[in-house]
Protein backbone atom coordinates (compact mmCIF):
# COMPACT_ATOMS: atom_id res chain seq x y z
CA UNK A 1 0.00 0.00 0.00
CA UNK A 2 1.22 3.54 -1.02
CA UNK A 3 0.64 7.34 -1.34
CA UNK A 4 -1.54 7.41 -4.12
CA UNK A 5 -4.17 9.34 -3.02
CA UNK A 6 -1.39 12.38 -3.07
CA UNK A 7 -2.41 12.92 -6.67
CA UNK A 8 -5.36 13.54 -8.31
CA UNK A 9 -4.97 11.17 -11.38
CA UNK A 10 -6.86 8.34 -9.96
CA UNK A 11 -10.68 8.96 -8.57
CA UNK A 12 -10.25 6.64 -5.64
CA UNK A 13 -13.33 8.10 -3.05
CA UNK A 14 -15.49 11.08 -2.46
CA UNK A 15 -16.57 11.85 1.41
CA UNK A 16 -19.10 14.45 1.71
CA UNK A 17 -19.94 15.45 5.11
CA UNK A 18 -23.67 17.22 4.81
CA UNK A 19 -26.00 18.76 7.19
CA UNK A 20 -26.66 22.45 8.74
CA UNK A 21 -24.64 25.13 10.70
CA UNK A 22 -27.33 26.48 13.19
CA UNK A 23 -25.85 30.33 14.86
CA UNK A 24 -26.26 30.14 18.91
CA UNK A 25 -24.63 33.66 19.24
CA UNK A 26 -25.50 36.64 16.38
CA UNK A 27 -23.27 35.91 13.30
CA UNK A 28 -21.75 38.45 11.19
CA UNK A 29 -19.57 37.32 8.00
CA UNK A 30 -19.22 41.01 6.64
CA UNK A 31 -19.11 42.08 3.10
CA UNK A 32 -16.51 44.50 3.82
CA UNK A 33 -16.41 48.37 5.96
CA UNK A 34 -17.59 50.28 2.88
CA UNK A 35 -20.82 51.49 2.78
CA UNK A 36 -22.95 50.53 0.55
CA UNK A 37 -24.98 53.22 -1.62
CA UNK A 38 -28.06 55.09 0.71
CA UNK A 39 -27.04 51.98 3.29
CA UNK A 40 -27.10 53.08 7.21
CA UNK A 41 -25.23 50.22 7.90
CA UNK A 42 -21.25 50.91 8.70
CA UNK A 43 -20.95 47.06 8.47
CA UNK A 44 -23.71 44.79 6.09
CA UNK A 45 -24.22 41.10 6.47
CA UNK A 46 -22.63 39.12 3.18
CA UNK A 47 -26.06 38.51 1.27
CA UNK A 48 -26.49 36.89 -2.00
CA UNK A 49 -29.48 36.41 -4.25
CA UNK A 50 -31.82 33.36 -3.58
CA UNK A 51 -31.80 30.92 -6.47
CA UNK A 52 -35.42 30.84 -6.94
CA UNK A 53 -37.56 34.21 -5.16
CA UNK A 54 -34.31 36.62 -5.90
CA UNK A 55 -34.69 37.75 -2.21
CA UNK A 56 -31.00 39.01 -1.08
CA UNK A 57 -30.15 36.33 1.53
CA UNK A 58 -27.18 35.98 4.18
CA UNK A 59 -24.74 33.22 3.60
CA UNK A 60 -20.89 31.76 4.84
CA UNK A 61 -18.63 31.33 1.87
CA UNK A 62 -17.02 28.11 1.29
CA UNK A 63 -13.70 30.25 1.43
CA UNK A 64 -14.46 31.39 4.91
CA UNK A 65 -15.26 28.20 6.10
CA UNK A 66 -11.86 26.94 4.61
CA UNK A 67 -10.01 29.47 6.07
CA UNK A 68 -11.63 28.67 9.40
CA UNK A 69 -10.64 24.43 9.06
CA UNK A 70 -7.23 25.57 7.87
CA UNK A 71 -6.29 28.04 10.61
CA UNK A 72 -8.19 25.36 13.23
CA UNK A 73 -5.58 22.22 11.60
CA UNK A 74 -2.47 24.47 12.01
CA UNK A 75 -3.22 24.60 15.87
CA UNK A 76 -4.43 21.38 16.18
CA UNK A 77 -1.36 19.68 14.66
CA UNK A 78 0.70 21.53 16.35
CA UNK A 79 -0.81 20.83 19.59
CA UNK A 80 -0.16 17.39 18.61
CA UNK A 81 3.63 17.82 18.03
CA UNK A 82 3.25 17.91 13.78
CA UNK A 83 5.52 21.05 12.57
CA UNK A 84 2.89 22.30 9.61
CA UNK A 85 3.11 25.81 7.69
CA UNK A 86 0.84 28.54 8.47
CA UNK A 87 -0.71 28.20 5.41
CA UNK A 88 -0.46 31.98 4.54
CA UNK A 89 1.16 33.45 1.38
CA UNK A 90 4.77 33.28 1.94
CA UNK A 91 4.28 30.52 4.33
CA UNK A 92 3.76 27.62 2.69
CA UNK A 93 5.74 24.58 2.30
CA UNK A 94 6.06 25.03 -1.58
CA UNK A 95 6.46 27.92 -3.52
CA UNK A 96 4.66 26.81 -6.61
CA UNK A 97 7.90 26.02 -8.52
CA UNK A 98 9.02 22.86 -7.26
CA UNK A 99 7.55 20.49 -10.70
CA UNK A 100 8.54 23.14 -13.27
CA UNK A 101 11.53 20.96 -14.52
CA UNK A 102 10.03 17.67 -13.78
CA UNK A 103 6.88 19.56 -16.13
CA UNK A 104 8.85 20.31 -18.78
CA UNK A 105 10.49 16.91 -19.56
CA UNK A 106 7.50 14.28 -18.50
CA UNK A 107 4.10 16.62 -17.94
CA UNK A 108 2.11 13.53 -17.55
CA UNK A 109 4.31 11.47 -15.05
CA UNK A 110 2.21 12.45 -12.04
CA UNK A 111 3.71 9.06 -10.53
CA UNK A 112 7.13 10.86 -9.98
CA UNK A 113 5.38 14.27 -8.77
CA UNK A 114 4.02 12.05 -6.11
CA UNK A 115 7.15 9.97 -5.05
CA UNK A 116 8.95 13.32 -5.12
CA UNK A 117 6.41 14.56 -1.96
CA UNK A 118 6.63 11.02 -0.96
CA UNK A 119 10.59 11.28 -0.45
CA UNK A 120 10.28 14.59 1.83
CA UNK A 121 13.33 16.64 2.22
CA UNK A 122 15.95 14.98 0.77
CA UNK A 123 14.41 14.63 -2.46
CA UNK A 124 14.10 18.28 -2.45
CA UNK A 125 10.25 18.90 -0.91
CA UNK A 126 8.54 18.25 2.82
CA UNK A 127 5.59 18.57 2.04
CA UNK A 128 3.15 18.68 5.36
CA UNK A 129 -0.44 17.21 6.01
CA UNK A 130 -2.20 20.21 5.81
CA UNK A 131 -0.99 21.36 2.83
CA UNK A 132 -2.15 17.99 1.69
CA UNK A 133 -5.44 18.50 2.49
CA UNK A 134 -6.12 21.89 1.87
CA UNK A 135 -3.87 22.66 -0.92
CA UNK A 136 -0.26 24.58 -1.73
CA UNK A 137 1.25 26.53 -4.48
CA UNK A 138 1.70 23.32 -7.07
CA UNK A 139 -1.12 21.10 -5.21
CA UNK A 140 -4.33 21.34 -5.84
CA UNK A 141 -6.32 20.60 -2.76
CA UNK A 142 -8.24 17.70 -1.47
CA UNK A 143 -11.11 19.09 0.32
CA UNK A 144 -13.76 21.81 -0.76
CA UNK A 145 -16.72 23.50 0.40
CA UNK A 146 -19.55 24.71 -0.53
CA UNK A 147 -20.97 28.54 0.12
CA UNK A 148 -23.66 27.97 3.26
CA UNK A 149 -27.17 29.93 2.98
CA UNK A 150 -29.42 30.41 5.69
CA UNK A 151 -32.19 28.58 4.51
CA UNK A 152 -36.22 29.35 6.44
CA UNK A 153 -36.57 31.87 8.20
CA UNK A 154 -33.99 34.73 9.72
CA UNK A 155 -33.76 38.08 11.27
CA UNK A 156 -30.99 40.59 10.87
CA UNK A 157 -30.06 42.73 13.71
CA UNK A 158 -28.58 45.85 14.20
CA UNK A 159 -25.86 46.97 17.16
CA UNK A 160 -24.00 49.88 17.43
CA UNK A 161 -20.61 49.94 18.86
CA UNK A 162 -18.02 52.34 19.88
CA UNK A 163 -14.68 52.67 20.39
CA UNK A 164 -13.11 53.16 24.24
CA UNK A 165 -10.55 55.44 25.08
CA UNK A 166 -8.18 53.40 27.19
CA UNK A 167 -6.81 56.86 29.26
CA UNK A 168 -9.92 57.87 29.75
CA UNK A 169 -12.49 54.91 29.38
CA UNK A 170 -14.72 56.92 28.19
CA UNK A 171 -16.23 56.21 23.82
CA UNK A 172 -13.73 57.48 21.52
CA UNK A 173 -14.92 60.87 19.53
CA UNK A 174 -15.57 59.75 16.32
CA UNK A 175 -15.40 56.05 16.69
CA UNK A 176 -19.39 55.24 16.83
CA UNK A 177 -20.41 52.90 13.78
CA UNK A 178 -23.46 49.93 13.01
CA UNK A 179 -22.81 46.58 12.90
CA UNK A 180 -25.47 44.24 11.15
CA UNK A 181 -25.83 40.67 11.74
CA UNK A 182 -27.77 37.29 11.43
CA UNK A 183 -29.59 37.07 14.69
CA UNK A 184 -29.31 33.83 16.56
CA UNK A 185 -31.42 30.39 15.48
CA UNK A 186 -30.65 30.92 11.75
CA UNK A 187 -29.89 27.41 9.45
CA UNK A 188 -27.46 27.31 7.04
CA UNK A 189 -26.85 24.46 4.67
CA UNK A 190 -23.29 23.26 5.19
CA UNK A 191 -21.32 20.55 2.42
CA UNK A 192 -17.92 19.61 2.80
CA UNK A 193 -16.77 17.51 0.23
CA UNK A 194 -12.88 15.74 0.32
CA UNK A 195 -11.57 13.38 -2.47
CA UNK A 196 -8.95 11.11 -1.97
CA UNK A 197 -8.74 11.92 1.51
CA UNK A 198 -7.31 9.26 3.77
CA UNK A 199 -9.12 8.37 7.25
CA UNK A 200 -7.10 9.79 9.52
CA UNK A 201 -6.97 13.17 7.28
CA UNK A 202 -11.04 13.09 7.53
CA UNK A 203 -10.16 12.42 11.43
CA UNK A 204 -8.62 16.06 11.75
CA UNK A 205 -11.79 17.54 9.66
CA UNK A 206 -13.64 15.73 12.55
CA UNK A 207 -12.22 16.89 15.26
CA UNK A 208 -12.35 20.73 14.16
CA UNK A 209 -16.20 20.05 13.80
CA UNK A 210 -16.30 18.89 17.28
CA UNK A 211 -14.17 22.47 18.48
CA UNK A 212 -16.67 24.63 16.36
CA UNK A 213 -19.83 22.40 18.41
CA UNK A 214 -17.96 23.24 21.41
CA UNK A 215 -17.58 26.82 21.03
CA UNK A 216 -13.83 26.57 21.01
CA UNK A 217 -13.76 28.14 17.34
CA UNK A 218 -16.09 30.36 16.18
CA UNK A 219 -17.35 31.66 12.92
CA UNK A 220 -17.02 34.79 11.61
CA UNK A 221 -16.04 38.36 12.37
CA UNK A 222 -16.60 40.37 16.18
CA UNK A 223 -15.73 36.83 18.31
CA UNK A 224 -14.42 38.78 21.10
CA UNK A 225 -17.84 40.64 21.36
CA UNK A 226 -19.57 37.81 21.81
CA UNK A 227 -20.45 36.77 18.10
CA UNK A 228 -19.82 33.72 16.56
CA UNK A 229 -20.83 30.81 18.64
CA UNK A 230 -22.66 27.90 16.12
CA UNK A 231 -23.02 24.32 16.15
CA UNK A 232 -23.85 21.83 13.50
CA UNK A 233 -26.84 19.66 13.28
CA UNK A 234 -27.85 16.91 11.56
CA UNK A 235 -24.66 16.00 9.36
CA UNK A 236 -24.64 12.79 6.99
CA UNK A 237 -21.72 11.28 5.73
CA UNK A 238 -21.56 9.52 2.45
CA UNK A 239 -18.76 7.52 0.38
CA UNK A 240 -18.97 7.00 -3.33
CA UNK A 241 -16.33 5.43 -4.57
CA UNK A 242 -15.64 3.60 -8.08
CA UNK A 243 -13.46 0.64 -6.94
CA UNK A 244 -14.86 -1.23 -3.55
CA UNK A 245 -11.45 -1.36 -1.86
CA UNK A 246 -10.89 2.11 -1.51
CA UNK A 247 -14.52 3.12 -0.26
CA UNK A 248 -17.28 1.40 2.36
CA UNK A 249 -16.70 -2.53 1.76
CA UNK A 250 -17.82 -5.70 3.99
CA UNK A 251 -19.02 -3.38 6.58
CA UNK A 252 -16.40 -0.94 7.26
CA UNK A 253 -14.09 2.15 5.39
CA UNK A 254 -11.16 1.37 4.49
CA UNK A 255 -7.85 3.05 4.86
CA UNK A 256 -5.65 4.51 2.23
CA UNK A 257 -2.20 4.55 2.90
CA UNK A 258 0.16 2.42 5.43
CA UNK A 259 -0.30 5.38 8.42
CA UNK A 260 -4.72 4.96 7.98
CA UNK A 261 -7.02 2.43 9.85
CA UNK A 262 -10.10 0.76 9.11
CA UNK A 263 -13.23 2.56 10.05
CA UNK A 264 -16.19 0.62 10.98
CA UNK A 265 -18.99 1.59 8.69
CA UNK A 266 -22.86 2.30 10.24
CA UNK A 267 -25.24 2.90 7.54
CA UNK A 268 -26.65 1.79 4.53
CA UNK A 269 -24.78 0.69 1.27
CA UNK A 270 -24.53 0.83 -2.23
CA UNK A 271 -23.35 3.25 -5.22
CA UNK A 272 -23.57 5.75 -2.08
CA UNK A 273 -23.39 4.63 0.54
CA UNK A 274 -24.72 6.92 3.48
CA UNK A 275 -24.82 7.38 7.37
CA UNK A 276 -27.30 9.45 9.23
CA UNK A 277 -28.30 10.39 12.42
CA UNK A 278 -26.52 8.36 15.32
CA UNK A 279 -24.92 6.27 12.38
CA UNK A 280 -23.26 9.21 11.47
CA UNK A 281 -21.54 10.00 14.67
CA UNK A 282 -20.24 6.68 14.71
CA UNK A 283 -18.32 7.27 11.66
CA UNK A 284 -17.28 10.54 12.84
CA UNK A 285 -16.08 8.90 16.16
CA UNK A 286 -14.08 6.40 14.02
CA UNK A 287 -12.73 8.79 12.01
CA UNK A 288 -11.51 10.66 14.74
CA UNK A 289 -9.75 7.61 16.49
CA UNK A 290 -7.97 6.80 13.03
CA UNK A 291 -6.38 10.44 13.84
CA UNK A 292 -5.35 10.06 17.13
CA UNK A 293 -4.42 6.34 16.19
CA UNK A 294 -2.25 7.88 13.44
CA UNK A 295 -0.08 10.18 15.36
CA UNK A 296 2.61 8.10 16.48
CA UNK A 297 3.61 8.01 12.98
CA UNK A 298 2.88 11.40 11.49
CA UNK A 299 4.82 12.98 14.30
CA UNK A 300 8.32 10.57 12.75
CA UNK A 301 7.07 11.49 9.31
CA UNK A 302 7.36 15.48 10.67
CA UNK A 303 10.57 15.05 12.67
CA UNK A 304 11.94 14.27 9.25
CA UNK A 305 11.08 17.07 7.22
CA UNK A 306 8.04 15.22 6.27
CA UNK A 307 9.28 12.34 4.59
CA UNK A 308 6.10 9.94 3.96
CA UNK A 309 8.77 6.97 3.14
CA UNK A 310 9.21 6.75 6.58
CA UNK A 311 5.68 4.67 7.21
CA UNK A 312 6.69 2.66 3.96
CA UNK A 313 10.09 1.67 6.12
CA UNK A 314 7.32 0.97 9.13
CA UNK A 315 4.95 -1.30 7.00
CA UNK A 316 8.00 -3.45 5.76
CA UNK A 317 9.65 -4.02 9.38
């Protein structure tokens, strides 16, 4: 068993991870300080246009809610003794270069691009797990999600806020603007969706669901004024995958790569197949102890300048 999943030439499995993101605290994911044209509004809600009625509705972008899992990994790995990047421009393990010559002679030898990352360091790149997952300058990533809308009904609400002079503690002259934002009880539709993705990998994604639940890591702009608390409710997961081996088989998902584990599967099966309800947090829980059961390993692979050989040397010993 190897790395393949690194690439993206073979379709091995799809995980989507479903459900709804329900706001406990008032939620603002701004559009920005400008204000809009005749708005009285310092700081608008992000709103979009309803598919069907055309009504301007509130929503999370998939690229906030990346940003949020991303920033969430970093700490957890490190918490956990992995040495990942930041993940911020300038701050990434590669630089978008690295394949340029390998490119150039052999564009189609993804193979090599992969044992390259595979080889860590001393074959030039350490690549780390969350740039794995969530994608670097030359990789493209493995997980994606989708833009959340509130979906039923909503109310926006209005606070204004103002500045404190810290010599005085009295409001700042000058510093008195209006926030809007999505006032608490509000659904959104949430979809993450991760190809190729290992167990373990889904294990992390897992485990920053369970921080967000726990109000740990909040969404969205104003957290230290008490915005930002939500919870999810409801999630599904379901595994289609176009070989048996690499997706839900004789009862259980199996692992990918030499550092995964098997994860008991609850739910139905098929093309799709799909957990629900208590099912579903079964397979979550699994996931999660394929991460934890995982880090032994990872943390070798990191003191190494993330060379992945180093579970291939574990597997044949």
């Amino acid at each position: 068993m190897n790395f393949e999943w690194i690439g993206h030439h073979k379709l091995l499995r799809i995980v989507r991870i479903s459900g709804h993101i329900v706001n406990d605290e008032p939620l603002r994911v701004g559009a920005g300080r400008e204000k809009a044209l005749f708005e009285p509004i310092d700081l608008v809600v992000l709103k979009t246009k309803h598919p069907t009625t055309g009504e301007e509705i509130p929503l999370i972008p998939g690229s906030s809610l990346k940003g949020l899992f991303r920033a969430t990994a970093v700490s957890v790995a490190r918490s956990v003794g992995l040495d990942v990047c930041d993940g911020t421009p300038g701050s990434t393990c590669l630089k978008g270069d690295e394949f340029y010559k390998l490119e150039k002679t052999a564009p189609n030898e993804i193979e090599e691009k992969v044992s390259c990352i595979i080889g860590g360091k001393e074959e030039g790149l350490g690549v780390c797990l969350n740039c794995l997952i969530f994608g670097s300058p030359s990789i493209h990533s493995h997980v994606s999600f989708s833009d959340s809308f509130v979906e039923g009904d909503y109310s926006l609400g209005y606070r204004t806020c103002v500045a404190i002079d810290r010599r005085y503690g009295a409001a700042w002259k000058g510093a008195l603007y209006t926030v809007e934002y999505v006032e608490p009880g509000a659904k959104f539709n949430f979809e993450l969706r991760a190809e190729n993705l290992p167990n373990y990998a889904l294990g992390l994604l897992a485990s920053i669901i369970d921080l967000i639940n726990l109000g740990v890591v909040r969404v969205g702009g104003m957290k230290s004024k008490g915005f930002g608390r939500v919870h999810f409710d409801g999630l599904s997961v379901s595994v289609y995958s176009p070989i048996p081996e690499y997706g839900v088989c004789k009862g259980r998902l199996n692992r990918l790569d030499p550092i995964d584990s098997h994860v008991m599967w609850r739910g139905s099966t098929g093309t799709i197949s799909t957990a629900e309800g208590r099912d579903a947090d079964e397979v979550l829980n699994g996931l999660k102890a394929a991460w934890n059961n995982s880090l032994e390993i990872l943390r070798r692979i990191s003191d190494e300048g993330w060379r992945w050989s180093v579970a291939l040397e574990c597997e044949k010993s």
